[in-house]
C-alpha atoms as a PDB file:
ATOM      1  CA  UNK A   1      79.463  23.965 -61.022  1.00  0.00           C
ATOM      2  CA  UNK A   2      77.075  20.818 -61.103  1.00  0.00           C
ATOM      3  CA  UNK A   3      74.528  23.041 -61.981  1.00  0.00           C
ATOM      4  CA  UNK A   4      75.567  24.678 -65.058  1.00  0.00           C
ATOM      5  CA  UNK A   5      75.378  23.308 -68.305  1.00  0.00           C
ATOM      6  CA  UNK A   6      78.854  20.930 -68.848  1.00  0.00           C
ATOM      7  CA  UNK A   7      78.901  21.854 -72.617  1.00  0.00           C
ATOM      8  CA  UNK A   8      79.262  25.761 -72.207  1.00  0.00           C
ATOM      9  CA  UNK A   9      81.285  25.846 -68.541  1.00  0.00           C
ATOM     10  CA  UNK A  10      84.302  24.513 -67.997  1.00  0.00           C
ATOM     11  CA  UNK A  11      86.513  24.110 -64.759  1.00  0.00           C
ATOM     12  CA  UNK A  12      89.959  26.041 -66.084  1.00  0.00           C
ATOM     13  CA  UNK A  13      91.354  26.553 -62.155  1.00  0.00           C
ATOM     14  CA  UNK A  14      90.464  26.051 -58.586  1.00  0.00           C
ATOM     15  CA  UNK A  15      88.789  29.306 -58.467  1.00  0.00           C
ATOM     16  CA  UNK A  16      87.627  29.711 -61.745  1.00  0.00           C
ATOM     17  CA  UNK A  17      85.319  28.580 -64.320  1.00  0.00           C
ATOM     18  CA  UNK A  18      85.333  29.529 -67.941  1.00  0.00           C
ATOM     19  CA  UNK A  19      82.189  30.345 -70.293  1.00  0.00           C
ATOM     20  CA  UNK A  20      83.223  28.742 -73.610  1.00  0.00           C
ATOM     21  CA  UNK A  21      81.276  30.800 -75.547  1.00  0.00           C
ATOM     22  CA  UNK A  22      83.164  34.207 -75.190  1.00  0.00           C
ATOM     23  CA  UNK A  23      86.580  32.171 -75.403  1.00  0.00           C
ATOM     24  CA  UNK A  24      88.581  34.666 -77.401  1.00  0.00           C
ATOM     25  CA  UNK A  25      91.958  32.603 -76.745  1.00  0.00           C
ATOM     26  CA  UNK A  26      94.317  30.006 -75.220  1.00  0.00           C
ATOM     27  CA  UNK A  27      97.859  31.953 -74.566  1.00  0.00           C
ATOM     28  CA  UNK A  28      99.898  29.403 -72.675  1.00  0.00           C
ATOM     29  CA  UNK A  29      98.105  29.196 -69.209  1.00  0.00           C
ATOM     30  CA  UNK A  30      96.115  32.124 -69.418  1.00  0.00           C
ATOM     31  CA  UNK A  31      92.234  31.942 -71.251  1.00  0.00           C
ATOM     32  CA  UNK A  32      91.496  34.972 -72.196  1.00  0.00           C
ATOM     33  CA  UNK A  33      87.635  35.690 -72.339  1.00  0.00           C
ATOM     34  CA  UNK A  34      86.434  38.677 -73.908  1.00  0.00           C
ATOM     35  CA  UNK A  35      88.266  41.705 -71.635  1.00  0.00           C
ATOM     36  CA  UNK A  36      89.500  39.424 -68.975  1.00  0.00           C
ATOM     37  CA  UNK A  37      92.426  36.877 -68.445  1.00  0.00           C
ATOM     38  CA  UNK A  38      91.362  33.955 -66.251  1.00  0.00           C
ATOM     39  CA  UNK A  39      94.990  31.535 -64.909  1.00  0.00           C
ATOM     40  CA  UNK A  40      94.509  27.900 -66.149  1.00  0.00           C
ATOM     41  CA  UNK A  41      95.786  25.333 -64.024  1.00  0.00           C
ATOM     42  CA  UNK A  42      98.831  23.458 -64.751  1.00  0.00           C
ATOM     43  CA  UNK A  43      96.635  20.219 -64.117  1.00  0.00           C
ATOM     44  CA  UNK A  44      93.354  21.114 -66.225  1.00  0.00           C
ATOM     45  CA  UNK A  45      95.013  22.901 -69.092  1.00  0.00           C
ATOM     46  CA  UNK A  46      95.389  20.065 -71.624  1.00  0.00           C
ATOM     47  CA  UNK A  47      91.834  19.010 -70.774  1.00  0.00           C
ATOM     48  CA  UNK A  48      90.718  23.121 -71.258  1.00  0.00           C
ATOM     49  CA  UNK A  49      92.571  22.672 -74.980  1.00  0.00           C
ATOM     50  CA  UNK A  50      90.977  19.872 -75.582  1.00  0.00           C
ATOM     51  CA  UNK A  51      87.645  20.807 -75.130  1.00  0.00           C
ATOM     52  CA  UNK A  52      88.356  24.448 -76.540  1.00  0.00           C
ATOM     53  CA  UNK A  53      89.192  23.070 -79.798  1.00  0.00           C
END
């Protein structure tokens, strides 16, 4: 994670990291980017709004 670029990649869950750019959605804890569904953590989620708005 330290080496990607902070503005594009984003933490959303232990395990996973999120690409902003394909972002299609935010439905309740789940991001959903392009085909796939990727869990946002309880913790990081109003942090993942914040920064997906």
């Amino acid at each position: 994670m330290d080496k990607l670029p902070e503005d594009i990649f984003l933490q959303v869950h232990r395990c996973y990291i999120g690409n902003l750019d394909h972002v299609v959605a935010i439905d309740g804890n789940i991001l959903k980017v392009n085909s796939h569904q990727i869990p946002i953590s309880r913790n990081l989620r109003e942090m993942v709004i914040d920064r997906f708005v």
